[in-house]
Protein backbone atom coordinates (compact mmCIF):
# COMPACT_ATOMS: atom_id res chain seq x y z
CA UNK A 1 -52.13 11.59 14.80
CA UNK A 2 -49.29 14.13 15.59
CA UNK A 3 -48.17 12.42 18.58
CA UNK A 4 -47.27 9.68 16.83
CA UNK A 5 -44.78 11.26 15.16
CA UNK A 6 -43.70 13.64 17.88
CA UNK A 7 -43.44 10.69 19.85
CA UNK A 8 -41.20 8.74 17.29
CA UNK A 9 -38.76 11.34 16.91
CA UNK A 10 -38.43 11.98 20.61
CA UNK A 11 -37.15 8.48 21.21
CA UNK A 12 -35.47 8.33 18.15
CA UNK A 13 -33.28 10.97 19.38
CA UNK A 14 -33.09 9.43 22.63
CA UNK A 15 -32.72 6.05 21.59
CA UNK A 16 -29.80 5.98 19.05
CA UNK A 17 -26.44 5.58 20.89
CA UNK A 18 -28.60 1.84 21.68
CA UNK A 19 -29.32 1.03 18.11
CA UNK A 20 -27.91 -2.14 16.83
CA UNK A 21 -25.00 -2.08 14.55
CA UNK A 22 -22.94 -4.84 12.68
CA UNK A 23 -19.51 -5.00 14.35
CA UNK A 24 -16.73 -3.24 11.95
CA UNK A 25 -14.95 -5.47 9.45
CA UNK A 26 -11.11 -4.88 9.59
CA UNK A 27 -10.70 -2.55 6.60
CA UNK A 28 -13.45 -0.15 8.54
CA UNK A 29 -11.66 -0.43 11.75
CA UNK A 30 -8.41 0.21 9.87
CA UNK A 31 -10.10 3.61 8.20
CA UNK A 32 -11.16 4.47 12.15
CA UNK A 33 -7.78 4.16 13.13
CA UNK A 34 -6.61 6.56 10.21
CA UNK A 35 -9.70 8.65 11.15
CA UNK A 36 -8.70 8.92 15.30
CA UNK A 37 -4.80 9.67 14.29
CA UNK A 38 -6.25 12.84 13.15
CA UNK A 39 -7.30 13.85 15.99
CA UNK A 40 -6.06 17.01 17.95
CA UNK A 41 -6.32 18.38 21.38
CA UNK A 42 -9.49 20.38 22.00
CA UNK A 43 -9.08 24.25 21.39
CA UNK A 44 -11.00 27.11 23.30
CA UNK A 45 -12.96 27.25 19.82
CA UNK A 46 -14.24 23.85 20.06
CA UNK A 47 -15.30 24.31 24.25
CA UNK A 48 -17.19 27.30 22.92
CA UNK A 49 -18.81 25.25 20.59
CA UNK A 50 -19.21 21.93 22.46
CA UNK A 51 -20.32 23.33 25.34
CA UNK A 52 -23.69 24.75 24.49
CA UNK A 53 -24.43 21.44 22.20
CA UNK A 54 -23.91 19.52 24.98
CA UNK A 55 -26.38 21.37 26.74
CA UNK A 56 -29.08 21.51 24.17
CA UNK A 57 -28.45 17.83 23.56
CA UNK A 58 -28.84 17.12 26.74
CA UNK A 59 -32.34 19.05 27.00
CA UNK A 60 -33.56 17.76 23.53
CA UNK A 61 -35.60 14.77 24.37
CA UNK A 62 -37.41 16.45 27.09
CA UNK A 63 -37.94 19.29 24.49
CA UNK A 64 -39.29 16.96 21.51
CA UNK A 65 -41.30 14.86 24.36
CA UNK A 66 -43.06 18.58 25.58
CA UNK A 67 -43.80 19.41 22.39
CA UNK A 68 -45.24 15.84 21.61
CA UNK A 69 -46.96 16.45 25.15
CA UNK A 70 -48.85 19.64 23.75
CA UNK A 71 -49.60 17.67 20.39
CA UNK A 72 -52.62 15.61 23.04
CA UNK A 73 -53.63 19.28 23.62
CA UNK A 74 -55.05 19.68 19.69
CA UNK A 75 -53.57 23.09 19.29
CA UNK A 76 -54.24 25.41 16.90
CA UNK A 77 -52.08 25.44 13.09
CA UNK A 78 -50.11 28.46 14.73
CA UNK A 79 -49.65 26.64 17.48
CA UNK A 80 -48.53 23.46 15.47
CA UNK A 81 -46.65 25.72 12.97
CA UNK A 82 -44.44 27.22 16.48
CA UNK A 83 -44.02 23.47 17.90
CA UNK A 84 -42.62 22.34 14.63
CA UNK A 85 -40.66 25.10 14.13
CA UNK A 86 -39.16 25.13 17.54
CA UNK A 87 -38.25 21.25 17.41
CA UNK A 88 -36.63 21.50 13.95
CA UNK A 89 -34.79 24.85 14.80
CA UNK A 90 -33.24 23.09 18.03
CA UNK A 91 -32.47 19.64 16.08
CA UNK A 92 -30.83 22.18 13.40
CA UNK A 93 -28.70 24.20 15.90
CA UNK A 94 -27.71 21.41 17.66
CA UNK A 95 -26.18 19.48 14.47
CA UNK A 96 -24.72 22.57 13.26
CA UNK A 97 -22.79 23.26 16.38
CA UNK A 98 -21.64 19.59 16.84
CA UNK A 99 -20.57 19.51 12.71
CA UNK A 100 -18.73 22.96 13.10
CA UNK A 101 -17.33 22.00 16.36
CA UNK A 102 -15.81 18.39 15.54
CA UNK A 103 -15.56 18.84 11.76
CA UNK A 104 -13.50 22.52 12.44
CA UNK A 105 -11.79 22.31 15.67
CA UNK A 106 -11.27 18.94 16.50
CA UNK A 107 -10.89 16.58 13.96
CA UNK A 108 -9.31 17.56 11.18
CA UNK A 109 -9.30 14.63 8.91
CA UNK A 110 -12.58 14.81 8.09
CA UNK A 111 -12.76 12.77 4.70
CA UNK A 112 -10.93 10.04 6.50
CA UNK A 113 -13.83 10.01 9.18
CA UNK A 114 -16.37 10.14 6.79
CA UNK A 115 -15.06 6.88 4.79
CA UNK A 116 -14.49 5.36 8.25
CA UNK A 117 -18.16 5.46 8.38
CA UNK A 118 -19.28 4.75 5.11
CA UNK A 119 -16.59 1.49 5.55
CA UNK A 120 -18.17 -0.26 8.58
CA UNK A 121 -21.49 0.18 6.40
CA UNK A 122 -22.49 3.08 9.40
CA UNK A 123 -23.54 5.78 6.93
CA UNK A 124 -27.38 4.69 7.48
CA UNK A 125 -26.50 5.09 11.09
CA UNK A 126 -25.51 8.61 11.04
CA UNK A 127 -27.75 9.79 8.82
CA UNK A 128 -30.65 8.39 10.85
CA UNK A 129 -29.25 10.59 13.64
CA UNK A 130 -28.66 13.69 11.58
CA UNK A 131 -32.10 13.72 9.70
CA UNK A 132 -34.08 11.41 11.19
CA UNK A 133 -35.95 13.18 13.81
CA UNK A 134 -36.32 16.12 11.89
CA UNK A 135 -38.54 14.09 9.10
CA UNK A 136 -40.26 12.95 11.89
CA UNK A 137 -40.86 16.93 13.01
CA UNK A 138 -41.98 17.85 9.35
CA UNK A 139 -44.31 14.86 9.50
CA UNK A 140 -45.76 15.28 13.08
CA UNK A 141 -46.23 18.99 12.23
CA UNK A 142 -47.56 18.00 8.80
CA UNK A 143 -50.14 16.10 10.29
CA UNK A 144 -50.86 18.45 12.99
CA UNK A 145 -51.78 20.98 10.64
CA UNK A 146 -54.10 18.69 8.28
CA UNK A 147 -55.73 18.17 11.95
CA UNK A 148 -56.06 21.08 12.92
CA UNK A 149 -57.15 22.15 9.30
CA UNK A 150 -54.82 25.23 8.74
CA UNK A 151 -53.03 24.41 5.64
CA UNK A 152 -56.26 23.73 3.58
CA UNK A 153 -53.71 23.76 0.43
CA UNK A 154 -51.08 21.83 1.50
CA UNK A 155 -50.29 18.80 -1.23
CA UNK A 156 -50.96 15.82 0.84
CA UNK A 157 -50.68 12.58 0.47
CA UNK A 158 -53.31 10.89 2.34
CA UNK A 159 -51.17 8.10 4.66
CA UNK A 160 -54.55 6.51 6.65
CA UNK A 161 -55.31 5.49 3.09
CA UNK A 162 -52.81 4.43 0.93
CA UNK A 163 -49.61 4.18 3.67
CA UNK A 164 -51.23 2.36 7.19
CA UNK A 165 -49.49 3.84 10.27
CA UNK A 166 -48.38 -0.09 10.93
CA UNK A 167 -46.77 -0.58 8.05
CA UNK A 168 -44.89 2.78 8.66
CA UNK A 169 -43.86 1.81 12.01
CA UNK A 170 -42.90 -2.18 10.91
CA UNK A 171 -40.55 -0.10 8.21
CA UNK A 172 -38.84 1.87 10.17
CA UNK A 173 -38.09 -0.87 12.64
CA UNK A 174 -36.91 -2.81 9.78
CA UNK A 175 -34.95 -0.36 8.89
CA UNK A 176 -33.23 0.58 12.36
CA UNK A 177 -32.77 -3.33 12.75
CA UNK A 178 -31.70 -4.32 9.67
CA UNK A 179 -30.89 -1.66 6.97
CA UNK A 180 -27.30 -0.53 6.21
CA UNK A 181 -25.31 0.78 3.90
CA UNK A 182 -23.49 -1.12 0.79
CA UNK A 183 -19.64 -1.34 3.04
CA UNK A 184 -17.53 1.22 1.65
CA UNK A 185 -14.50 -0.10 -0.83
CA UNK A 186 -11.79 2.21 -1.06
CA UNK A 187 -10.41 2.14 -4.97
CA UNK A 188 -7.69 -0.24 -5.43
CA UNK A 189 -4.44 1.83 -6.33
CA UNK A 190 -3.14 1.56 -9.99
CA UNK A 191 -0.63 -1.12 -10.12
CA UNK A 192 3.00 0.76 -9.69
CA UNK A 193 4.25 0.89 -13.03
CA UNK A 194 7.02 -1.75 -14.00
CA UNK A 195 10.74 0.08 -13.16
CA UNK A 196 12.92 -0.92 -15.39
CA UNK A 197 15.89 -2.34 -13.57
CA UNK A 198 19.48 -1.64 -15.05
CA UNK A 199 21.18 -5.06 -16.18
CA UNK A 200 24.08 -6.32 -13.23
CA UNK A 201 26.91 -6.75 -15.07
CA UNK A 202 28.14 -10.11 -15.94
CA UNK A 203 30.56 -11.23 -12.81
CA UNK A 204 33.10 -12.42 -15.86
CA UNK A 205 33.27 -16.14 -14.63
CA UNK A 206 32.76 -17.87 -17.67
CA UNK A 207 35.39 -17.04 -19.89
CA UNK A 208 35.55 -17.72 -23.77
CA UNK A 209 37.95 -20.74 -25.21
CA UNK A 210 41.00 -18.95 -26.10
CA UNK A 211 45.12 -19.48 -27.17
CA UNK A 212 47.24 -19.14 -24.73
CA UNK A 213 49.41 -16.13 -25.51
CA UNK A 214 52.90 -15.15 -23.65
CA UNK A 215 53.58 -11.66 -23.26
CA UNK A 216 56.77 -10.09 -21.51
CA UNK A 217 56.13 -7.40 -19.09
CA UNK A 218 57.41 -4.26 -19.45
CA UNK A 219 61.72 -3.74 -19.26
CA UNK A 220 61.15 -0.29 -16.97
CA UNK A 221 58.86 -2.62 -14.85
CA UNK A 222 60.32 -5.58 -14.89
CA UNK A 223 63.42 -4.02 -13.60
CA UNK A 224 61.71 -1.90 -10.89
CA UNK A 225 60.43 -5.00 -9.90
CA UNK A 226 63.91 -7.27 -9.49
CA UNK A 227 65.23 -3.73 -8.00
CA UNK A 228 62.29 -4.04 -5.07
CA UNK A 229 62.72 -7.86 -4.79
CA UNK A 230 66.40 -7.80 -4.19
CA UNK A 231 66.27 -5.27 -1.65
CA UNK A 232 63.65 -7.78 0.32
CA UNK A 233 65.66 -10.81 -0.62
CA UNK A 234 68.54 -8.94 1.40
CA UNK A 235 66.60 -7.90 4.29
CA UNK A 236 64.84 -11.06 4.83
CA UNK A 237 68.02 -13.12 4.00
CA UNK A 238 69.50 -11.31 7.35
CA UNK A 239 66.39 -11.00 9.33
CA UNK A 240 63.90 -13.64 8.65
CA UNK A 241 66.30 -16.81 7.13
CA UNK A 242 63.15 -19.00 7.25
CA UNK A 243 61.02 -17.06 5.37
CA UNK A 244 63.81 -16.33 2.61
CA UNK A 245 64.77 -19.53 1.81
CA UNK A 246 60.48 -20.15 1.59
CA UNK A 247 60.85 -18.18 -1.94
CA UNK A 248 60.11 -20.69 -4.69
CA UNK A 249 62.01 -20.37 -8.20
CA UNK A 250 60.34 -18.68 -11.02
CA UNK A 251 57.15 -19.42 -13.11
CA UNK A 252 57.61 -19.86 -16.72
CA UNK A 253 56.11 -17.70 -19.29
CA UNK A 254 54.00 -19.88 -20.60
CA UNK A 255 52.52 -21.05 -17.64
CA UNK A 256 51.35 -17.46 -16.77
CA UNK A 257 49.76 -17.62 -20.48
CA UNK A 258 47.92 -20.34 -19.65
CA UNK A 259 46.78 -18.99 -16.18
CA UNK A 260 45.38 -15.66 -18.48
CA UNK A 261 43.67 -17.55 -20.62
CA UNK A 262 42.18 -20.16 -17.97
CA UNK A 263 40.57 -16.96 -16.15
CA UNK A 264 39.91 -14.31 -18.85
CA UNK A 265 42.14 -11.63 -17.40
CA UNK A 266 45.61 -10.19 -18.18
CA UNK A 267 47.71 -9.69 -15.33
CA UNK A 268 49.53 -6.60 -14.56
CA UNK A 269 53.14 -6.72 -15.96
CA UNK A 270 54.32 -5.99 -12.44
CA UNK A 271 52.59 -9.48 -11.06
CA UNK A 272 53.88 -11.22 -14.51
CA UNK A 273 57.18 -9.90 -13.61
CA UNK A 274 57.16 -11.14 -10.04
CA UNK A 275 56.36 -14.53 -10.91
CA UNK A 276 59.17 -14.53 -12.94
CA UNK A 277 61.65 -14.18 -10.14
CA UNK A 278 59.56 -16.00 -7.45
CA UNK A 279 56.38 -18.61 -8.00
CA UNK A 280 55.38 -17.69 -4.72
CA UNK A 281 56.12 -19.00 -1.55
CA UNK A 282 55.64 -21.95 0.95
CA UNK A 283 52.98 -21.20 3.58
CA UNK A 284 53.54 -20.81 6.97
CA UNK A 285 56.92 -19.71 7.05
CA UNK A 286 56.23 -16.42 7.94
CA UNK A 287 54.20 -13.50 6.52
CA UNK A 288 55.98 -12.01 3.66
CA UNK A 289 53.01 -10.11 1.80
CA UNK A 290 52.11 -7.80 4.62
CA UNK A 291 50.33 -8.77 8.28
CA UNK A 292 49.11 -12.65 7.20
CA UNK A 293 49.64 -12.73 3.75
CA UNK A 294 51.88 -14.91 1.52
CA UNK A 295 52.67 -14.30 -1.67
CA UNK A 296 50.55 -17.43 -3.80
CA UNK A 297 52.21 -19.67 -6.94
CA UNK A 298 50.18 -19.37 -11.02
CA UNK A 299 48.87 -22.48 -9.76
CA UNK A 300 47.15 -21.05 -6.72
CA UNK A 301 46.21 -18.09 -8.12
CA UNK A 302 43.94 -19.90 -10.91
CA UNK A 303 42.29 -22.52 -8.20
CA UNK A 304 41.48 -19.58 -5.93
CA UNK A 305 40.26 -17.76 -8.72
CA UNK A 306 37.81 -20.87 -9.86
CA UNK A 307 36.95 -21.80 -6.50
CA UNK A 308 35.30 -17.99 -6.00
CA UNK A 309 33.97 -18.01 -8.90
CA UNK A 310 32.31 -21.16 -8.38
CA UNK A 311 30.67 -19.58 -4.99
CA UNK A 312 30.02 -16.38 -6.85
CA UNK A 313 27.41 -18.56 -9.25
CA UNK A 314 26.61 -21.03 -7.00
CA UNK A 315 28.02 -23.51 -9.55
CA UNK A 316 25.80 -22.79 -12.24
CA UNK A 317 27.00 -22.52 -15.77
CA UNK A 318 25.76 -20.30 -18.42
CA UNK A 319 26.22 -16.66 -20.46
CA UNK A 320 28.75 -14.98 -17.87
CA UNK A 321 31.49 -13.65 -20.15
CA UNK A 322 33.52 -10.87 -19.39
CA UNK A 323 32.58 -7.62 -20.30
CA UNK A 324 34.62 -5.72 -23.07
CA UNK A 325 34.42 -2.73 -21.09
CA UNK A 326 36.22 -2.27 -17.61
CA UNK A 327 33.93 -3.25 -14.30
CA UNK A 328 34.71 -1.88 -10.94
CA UNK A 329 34.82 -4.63 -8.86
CA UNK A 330 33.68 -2.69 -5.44
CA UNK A 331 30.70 -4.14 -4.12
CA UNK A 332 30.83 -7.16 -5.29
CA UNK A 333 31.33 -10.20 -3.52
CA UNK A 334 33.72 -11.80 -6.17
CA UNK A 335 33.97 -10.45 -9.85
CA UNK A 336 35.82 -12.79 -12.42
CA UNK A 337 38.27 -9.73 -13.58
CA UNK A 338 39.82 -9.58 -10.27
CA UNK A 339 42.97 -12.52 -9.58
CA UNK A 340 44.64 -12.78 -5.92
CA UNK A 341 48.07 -12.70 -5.51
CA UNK A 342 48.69 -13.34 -1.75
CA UNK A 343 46.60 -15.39 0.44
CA UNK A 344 45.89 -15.79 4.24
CA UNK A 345 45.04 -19.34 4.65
CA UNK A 346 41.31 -19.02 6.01
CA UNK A 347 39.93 -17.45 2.59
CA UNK A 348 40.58 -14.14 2.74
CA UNK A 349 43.20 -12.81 -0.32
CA UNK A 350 44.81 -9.42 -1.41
CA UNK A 351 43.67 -9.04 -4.87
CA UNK A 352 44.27 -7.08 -8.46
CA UNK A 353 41.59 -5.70 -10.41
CA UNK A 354 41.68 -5.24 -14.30
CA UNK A 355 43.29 -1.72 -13.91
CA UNK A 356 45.54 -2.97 -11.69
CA UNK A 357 44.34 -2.02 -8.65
CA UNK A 358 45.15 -3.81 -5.49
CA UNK A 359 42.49 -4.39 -3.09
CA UNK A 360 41.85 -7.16 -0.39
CA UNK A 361 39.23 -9.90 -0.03
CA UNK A 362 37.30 -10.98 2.35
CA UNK A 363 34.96 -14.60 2.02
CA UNK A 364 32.88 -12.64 4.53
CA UNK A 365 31.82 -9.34 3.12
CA UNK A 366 33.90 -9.74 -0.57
CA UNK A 367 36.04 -7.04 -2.62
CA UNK A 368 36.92 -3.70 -1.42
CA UNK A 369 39.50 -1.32 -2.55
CA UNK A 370 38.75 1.79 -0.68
CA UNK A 371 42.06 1.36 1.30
CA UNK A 372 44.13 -0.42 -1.00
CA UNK A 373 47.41 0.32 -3.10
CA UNK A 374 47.25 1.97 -6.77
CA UNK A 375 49.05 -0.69 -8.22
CA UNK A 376 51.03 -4.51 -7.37
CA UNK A 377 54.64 -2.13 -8.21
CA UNK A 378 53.58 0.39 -5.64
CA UNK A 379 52.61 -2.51 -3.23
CA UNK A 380 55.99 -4.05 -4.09
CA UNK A 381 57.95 -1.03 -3.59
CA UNK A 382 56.15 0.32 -0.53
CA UNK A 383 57.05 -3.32 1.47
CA UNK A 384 60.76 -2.84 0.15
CA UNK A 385 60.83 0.02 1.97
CA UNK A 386 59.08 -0.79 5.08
CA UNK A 387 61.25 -4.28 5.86
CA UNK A 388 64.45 -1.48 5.34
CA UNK A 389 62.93 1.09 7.57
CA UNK A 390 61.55 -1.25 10.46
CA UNK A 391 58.41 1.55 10.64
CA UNK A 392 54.72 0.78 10.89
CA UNK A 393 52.88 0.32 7.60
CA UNK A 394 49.25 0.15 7.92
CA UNK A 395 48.86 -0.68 11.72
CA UNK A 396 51.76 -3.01 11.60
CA UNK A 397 55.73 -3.24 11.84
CA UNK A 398 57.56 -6.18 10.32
CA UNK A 399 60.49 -7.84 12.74
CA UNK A 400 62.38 -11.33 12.52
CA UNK A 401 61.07 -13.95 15.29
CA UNK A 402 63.77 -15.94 16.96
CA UNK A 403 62.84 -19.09 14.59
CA UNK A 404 63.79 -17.03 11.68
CA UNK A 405 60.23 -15.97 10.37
CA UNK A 406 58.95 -12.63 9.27
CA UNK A 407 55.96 -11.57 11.43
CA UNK A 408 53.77 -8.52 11.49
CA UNK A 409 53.23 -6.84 15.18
């Protein structure tokens, strides 16, 4: 009978916000999420729109239940054709304006909606809204017209016989209770392709067997070097007794040649020649290197040198010779081409790089010669000439305490 049909699509419409649905998995409510970010502030397009849908939503059930009202009537197959006609027009209008209002105006995103839906395994849900009333008009009219024996041609298939109105309605129950979509599963991305990284550089700690060799510095240098150490020798000799008489006598050459070969480098002719006048200094006796700094023995030099490189590998031996070509230390914590020459006591070291460089140290945040001296002569030279002058070098100015020490204020 047509109001069967009429019937079923009238609460079908008014029935669906109430069906039952599975609660989303996460990856759905994740693609809602994605799908509601889209979302804009209504626009005097969409209130145009939305408006009038609202309306005619609002009026559709009592519109499909008068027209499944008239169906008791047994109208004519005009009549039936303007019922059905009237009911699927509506249901059409009414989608359209909703689709061009949400899909146009509103909500953007649209393909991230409609995977939202097909994700929670809702497409069967929206589709039942969309098109399911209007089978329901084509059949109710359908069947109206076979009743009222207008259509004489119309290809039918004859439901009473082969398709029981039961087993129709235990179907689409079944279907409203139970039925749903395979869950949507977006494609997994393509695994990112492997970057290849650029080798790190070896830190140089592990330095090859080798003959200790001695090599004189440089005449010019050596002699701008005993030039600068005299005139400090003269001004701390006056000034700061404590600290002059803390100077320690010379290194030998060969003891330098072994301290090269013990940590793969070659020092600077300048430091060479600097050791040869003074092995450093006893501690604690003032300051002599600039603000906390004293100048450190060959012996000192290669234990601080071991000890960071030790840290630098965590103690682990293996392939970390020095590279043939020159590495910029900057950035690293500890590289095993740099030596210190001056220490602080707590750790912390002015350094020399393998171009000579001189940089500072810090256990904390490691090797950086941004602000540091071009070379260990210009150091030396630059601190003859501040202890003459008595002016501020690099935040500080050098005096003589009362005790006899050389401190940095």
């Amino acid at each position: 009978m047509p109001i069967f049909w009429w019937s079923l699509a009238t609460a079908l419409h008014l029935l669906w916000p109430y069906l039952p649905r599975e609660p989303l998995p996460e990856a759905a409510r994740e693609s809602w999420r994605s799908c509601f970010d889209g979302w804009q502030d209504p626009s005097w397009q969409y209130a145009v729109l939305d408006v009038p849908a609202d309306l005619l939503g609002s009026a559709m059930p009592g519109l499909l239940a008068g027209l499944a009202w008239s169906a008791l009537r047994k109208p004519g197959a005009r009549a039936q054709l303007w019922a059905g006609g009237v009911g699927l027009g509506a249901l059409v209008v009414l989608n359209v304006l909703d689709h061009v209002a949400y899909y146009e105006f509103y909500l953007p995103e649209t393909l991230a909606c409609d995977q939202a839906i097909a994700s929670g395994g809702l497409a069967w849900y929206d589709w039942l809204w969309v098109y399911g009333p209007h089978a329901l008009i084509i059949v109710g009219t359908w069947a109206g017209l076979r009743r009222a024996r207008g259509l004489a041609t119309l290809p039918v298939v004859p439901l009473r016989r082969h398709w029981p109105r039961p087993v129709l309605a235990g179907l689409l129950v079944v279907i409203l209770l139970v039925g749903d979509a395979p869950p949507y599963v977006p494609p997994s991305p393509p695994p990112p392709a492997p970057v290849a990284q650029e080798e790190a550089p070896p830190l140089g700690c592990d330095p090859p067997r080798r003959r200790a060799v001695i090599r004189r510095p440089d005449p010019e240098v050596a002699r701008r070097v005993n030039a600068a150490w005299r005139r400090i020798e003269r001004w701390l000799a006056v000034n700061a007794p404590n600290t002059y008489r803390s100077l320690r006598p010379p290194a030998t050459p060969k003891r330098i040649a072994r301290a090269e070969a013990a940590t793969g480098t070659r020092f600077p002719d300048a430091l060479k020649a600097s050791l040869l006048r003074h092995d450093g200094a006893d501690s604690h006796l003032g300051s002599l290197m600039w603000f906390v700094y004293d100048p450190m023995s060959v012996k000192e030099i290669v234990a601080d040198w071991r000890l960071n490189c030790d840290v630098a590998t965590q103690g682990e031996p293996g392939e970390d010779r020095p590279s043939e070509k020159y590495v910029d230390p900057q950035g690293f914590w500890w590289h095993g081409s740099v030596v210190s020459f001056a220490e602080d006591g707590g750790g912390d070291s002015l350094v020399i790089d393998g171009r000579g460089r001189v940089g500072e140290f810090s256990h904390e945040t490691g090797l950086y010669f941004t602000d540091g001296w071009p070379s260990y002569l210009h150091f030396l030279e630059e601190l003859a000439r501040t202890l003459e002058s008595g002016r501020r070098w690099r935040g500080f100015t050098p005096s003589g305490s009362p005790e006899g020490d050389l401190v940095w204020d």
